[in-house]
N, C-alpha and C. Protein backbone atom coordinates (compact mmCIF):
# COMPACT_ATOMS: atom_id res chain seq x y z
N UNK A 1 -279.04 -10.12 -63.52
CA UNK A 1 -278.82 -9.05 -64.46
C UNK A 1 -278.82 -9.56 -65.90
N UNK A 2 -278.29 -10.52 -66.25
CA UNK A 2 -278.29 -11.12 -67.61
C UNK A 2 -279.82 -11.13 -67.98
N UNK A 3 -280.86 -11.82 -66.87
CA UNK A 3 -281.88 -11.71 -67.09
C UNK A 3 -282.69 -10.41 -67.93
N UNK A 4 -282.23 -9.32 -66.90
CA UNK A 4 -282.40 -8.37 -67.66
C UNK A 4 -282.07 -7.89 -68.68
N UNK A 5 -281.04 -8.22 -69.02
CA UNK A 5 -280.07 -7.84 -70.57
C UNK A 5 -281.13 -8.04 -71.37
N UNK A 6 -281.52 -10.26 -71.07
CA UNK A 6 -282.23 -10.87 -72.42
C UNK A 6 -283.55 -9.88 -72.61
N UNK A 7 -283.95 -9.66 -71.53
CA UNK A 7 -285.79 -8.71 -71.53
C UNK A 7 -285.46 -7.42 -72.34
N UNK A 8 -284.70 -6.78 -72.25
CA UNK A 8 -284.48 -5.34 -72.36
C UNK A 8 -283.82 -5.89 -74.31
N UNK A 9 -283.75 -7.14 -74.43
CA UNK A 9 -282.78 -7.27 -76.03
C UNK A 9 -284.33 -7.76 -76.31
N UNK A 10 -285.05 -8.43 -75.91
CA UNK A 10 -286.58 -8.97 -76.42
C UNK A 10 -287.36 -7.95 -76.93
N UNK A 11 -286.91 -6.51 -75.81
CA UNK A 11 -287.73 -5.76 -76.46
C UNK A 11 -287.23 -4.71 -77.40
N UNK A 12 -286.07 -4.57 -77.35
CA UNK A 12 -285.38 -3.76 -78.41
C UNK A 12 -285.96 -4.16 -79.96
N UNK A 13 -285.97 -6.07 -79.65
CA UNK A 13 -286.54 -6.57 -81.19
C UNK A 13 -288.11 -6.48 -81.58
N UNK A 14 -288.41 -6.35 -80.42
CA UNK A 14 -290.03 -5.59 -80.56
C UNK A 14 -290.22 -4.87 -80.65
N UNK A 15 -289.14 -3.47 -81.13
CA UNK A 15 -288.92 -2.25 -80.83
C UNK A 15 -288.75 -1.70 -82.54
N UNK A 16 -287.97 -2.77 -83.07
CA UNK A 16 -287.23 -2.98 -84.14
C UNK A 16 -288.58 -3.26 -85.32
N UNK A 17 -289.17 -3.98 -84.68
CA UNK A 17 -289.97 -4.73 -85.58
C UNK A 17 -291.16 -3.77 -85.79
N UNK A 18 -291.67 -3.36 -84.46
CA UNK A 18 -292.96 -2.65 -84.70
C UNK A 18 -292.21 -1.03 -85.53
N UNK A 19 -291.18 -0.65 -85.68
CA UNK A 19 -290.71 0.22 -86.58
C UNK A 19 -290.76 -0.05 -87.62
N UNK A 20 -290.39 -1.27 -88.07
CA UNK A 20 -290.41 -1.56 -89.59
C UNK A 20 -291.80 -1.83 -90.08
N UNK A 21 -292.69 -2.53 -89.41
CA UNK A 21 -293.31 -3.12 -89.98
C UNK A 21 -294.97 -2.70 -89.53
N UNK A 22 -294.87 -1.53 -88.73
CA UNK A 22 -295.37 -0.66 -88.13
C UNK A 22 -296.89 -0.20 -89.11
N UNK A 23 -296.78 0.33 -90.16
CA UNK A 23 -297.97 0.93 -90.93
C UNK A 23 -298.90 -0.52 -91.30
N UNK A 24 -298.48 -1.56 -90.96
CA UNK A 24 -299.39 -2.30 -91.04
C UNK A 24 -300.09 -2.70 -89.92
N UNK A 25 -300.00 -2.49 -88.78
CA UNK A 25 -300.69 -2.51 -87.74
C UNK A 25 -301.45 -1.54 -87.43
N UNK A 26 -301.42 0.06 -87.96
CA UNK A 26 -301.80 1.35 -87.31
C UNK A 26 -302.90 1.66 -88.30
N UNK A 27 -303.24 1.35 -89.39
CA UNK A 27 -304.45 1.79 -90.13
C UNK A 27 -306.02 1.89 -89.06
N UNK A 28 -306.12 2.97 -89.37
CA UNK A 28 -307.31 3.36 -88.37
C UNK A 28 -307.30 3.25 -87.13
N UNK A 29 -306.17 3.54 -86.70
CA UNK A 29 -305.69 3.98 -85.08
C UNK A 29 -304.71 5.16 -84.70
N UNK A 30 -305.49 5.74 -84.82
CA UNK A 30 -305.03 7.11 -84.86
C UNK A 30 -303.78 7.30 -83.55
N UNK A 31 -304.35 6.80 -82.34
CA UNK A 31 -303.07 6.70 -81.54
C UNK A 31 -301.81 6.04 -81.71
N UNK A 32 -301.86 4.85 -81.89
CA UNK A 32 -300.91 3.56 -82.69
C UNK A 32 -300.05 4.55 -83.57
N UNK A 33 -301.03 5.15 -84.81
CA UNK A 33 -300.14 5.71 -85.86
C UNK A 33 -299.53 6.58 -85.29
N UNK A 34 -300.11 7.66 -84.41
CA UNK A 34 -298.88 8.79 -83.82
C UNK A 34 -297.34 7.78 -83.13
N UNK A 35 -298.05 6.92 -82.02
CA UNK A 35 -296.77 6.34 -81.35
C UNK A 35 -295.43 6.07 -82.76
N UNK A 36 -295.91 5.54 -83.82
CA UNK A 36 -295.59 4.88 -84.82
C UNK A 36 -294.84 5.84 -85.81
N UNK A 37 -295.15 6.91 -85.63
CA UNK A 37 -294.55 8.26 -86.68
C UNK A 37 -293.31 8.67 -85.88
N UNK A 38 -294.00 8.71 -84.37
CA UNK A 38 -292.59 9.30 -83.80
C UNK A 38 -291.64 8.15 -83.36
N UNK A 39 -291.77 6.92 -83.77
CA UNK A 39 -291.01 6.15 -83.34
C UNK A 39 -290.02 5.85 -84.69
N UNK A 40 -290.60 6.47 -85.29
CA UNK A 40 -289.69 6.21 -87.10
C UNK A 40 -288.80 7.67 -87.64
N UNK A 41 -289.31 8.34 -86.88
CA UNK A 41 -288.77 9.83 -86.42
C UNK A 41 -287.39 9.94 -85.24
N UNK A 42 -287.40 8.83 -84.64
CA UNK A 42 -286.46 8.69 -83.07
C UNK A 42 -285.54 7.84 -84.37
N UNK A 43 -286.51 6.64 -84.70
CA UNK A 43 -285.19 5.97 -85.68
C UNK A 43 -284.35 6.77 -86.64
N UNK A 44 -284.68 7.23 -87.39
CA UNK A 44 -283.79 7.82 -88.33
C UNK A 44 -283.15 8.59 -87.24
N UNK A 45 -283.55 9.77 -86.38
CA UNK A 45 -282.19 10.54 -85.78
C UNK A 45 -281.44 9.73 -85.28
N UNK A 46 -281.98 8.85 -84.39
CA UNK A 46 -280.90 7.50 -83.60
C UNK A 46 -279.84 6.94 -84.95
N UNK A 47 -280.11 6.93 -86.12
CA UNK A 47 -279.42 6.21 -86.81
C UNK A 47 -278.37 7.71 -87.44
N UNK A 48 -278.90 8.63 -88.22
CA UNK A 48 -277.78 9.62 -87.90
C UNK A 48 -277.13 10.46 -87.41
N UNK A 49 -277.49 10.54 -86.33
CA UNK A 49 -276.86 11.25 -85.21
C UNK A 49 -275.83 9.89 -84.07
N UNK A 50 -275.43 11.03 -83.76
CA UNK A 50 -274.39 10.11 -82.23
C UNK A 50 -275.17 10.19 -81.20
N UNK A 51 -276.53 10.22 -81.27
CA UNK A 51 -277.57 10.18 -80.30
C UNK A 51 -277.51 8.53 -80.33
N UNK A 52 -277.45 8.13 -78.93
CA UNK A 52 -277.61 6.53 -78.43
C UNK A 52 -278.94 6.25 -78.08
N UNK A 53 -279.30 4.47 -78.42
CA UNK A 53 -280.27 4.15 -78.22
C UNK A 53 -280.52 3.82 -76.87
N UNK A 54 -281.71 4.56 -76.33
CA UNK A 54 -282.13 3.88 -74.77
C UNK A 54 -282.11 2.49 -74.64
N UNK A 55 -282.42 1.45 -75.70
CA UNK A 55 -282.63 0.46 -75.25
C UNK A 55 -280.87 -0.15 -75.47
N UNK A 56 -280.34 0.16 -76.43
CA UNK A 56 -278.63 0.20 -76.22
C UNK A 56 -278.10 0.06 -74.91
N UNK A 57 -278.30 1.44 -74.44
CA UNK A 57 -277.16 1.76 -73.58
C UNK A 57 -278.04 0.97 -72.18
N UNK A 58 -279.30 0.64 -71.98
CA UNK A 58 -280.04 -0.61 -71.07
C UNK A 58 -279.39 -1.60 -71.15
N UNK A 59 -279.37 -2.27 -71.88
CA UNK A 59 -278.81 -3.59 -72.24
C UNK A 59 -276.98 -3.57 -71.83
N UNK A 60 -276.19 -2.64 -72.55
CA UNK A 60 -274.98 -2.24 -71.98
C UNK A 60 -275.12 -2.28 -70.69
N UNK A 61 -276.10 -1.72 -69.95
CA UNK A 61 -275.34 -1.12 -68.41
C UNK A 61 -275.79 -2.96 -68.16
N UNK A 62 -277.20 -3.73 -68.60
CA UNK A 62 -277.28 -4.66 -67.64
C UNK A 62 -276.52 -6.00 -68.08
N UNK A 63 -275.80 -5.87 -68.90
CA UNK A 63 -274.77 -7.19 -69.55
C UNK A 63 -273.63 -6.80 -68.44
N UNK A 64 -273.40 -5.63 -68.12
CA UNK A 64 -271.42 -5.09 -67.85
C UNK A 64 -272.03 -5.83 -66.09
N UNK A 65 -273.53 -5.56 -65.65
CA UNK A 65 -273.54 -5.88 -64.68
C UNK A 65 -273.51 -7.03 -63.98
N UNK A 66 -273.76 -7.74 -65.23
CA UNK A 66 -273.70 -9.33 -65.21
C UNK A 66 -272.56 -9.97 -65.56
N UNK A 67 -271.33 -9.05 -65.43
CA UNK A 67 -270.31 -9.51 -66.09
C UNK A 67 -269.64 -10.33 -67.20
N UNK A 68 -270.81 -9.58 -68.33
CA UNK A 68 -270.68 -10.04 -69.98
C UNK A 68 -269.59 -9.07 -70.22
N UNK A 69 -269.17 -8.82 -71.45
CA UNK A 69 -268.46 -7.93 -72.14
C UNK A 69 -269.34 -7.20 -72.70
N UNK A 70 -269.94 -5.93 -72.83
CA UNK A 70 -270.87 -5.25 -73.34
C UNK A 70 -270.10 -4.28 -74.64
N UNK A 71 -270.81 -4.31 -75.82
CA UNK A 71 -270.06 -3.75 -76.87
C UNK A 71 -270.71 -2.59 -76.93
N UNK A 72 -269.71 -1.87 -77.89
CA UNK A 72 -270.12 0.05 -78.33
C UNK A 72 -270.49 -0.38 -79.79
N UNK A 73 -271.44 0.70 -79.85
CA UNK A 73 -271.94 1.05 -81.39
C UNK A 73 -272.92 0.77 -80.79
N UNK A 74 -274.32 1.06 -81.94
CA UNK A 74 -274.87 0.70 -82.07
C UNK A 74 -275.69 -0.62 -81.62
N UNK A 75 -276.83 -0.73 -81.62
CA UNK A 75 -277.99 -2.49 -81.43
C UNK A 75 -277.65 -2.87 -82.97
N UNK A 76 -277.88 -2.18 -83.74
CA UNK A 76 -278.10 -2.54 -85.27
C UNK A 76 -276.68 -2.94 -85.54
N UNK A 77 -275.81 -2.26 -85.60
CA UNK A 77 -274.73 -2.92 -86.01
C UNK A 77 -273.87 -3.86 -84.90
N UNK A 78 -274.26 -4.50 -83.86
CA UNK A 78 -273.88 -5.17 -83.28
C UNK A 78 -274.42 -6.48 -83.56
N UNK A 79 -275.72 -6.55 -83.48
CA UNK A 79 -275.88 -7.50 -83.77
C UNK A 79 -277.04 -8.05 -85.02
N UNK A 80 -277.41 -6.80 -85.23
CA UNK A 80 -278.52 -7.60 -86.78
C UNK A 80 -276.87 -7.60 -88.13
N UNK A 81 -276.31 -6.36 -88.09
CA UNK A 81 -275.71 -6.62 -89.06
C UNK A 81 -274.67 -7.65 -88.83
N UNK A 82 -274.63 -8.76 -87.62
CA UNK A 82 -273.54 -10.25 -88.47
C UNK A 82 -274.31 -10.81 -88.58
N UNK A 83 -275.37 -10.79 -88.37
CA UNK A 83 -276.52 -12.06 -88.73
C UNK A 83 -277.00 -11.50 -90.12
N UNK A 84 -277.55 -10.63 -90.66
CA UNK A 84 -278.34 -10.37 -91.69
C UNK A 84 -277.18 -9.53 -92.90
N UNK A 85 -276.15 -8.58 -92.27
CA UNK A 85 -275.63 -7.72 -92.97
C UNK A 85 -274.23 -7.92 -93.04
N UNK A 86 -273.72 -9.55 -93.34
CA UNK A 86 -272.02 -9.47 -93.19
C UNK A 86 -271.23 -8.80 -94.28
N UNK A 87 -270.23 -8.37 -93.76
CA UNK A 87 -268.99 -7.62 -94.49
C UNK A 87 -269.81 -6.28 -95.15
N UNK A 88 -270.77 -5.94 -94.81
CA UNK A 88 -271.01 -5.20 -95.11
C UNK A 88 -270.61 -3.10 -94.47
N UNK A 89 -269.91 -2.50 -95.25
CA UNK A 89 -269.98 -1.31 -94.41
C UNK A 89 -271.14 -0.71 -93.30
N UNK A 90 -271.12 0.20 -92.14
CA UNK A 90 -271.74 0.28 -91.72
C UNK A 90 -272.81 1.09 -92.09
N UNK A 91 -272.14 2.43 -92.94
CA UNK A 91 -272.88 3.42 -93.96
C UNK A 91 -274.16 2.56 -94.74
N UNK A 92 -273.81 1.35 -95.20
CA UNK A 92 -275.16 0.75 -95.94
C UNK A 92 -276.09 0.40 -94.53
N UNK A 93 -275.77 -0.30 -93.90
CA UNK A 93 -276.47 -1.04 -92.94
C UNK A 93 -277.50 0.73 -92.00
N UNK A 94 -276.95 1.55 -92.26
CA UNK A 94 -277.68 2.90 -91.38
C UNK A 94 -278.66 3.65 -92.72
N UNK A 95 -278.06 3.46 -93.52
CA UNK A 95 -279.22 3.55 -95.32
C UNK A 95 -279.72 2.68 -94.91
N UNK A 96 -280.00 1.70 -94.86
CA UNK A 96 -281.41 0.65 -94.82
C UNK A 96 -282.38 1.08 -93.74
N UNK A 97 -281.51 1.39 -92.66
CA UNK A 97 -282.38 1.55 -91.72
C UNK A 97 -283.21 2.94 -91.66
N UNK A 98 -282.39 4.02 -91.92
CA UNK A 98 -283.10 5.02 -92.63
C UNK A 98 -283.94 4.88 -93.50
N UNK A 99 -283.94 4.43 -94.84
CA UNK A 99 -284.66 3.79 -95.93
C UNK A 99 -285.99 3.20 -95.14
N UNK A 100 -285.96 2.27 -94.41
CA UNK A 100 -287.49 1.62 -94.37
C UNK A 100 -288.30 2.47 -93.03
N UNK A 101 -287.40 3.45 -92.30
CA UNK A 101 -288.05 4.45 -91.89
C UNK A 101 -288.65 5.56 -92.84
N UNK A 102 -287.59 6.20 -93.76
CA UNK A 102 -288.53 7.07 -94.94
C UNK A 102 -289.59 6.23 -95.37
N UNK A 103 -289.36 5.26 -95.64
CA UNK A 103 -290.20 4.15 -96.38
C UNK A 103 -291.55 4.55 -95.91
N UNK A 104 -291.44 4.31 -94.41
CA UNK A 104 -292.80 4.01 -93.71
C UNK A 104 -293.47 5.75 -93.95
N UNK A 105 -292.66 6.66 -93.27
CA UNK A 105 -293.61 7.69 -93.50
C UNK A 105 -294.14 8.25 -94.62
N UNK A 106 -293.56 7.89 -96.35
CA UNK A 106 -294.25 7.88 -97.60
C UNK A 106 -295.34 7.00 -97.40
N UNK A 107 -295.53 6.43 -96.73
CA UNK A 107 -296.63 4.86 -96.73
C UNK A 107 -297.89 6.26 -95.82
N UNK A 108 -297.23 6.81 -94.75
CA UNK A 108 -298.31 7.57 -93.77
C UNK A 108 -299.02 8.72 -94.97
N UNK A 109 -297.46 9.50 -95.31
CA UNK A 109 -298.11 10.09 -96.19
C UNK A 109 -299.04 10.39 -97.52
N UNK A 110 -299.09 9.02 -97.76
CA UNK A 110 -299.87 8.68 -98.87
C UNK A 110 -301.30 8.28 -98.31
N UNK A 111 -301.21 8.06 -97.12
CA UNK A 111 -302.68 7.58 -96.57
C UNK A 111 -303.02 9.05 -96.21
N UNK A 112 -302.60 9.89 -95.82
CA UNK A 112 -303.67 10.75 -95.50
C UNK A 112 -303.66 12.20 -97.01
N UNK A 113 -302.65 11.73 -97.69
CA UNK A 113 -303.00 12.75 -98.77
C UNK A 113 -304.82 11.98 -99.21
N UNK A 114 -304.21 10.71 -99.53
CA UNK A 114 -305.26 9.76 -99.90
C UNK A 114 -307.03 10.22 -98.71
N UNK A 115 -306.45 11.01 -97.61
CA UNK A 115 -307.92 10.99 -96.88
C UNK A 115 -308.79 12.07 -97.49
N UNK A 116 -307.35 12.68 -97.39
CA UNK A 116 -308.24 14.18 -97.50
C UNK A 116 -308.52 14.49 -99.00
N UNK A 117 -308.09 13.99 -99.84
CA UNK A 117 -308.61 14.02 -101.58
C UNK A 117 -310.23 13.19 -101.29
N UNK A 118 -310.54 12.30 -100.71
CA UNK A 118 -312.05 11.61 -100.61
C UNK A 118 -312.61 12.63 -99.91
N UNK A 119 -313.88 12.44 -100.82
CA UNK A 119 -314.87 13.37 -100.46
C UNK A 119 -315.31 12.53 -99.17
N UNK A 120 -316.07 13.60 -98.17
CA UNK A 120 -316.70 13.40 -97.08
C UNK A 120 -318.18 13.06 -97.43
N UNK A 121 -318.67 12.75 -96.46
CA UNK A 121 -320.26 12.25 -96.37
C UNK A 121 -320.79 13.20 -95.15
């Protein structure tokens, strides 16, 4: 079961990453970019709402099963914010994460205002 914890935390950070860093992979992939809109769309509600993360509460059930101590809150504030975000309130640490989700969809939205102003051929 731990096994599973680490797989299910591997991909949470692959989860994490292709959110943030997402509009740079999806230019001219129209599928990619949908997965990619609604996955920055799940983030922000996941971050203000008391809606829990699937890959959260995965990892919870398969740590408790492995007889770790499995923590509440949040993935983000468990463990990016002591590594990246100490002493920091949690209110900033859920602004950032919001933030580079708005971020990304000004980035979408500027590409396709940007399509449809070019003339066609």
């Amino acid at each position: 079961m731990a096994i599973l914890a680490g797989l299910v935390l591997a991909a949470h950070l692959l989860w994490l990453a292709f959110v943030i860093f997402g509009t740079l992979w999806t230019r001219g992939r129209p599928a990619l970019t949908t997965l990619h809109v609604i996955a920055l769309l799940w983030g922000i509600l996941v971050e203000i709402t008391p809606w829990p993360c699937p890959f959260t509460l995965a990892e919870n059930f398969f740590e408790a099963r492995a007889g770790h101590l499995s923590y509440q809150g949040s993935f983000l504030l468990h463990y990016l914010d002591a590594i990246t975000y100490p002493n920091l309130p949690s209110w900033i640490v859920t602004s950032a994460g919001v933030a580079v989700c708005a971020l990304n969809l000004v980035i979408y939205a500027r590409r396709w205002l940007g399509s449809r102003s070019s003339p066609r051929k």
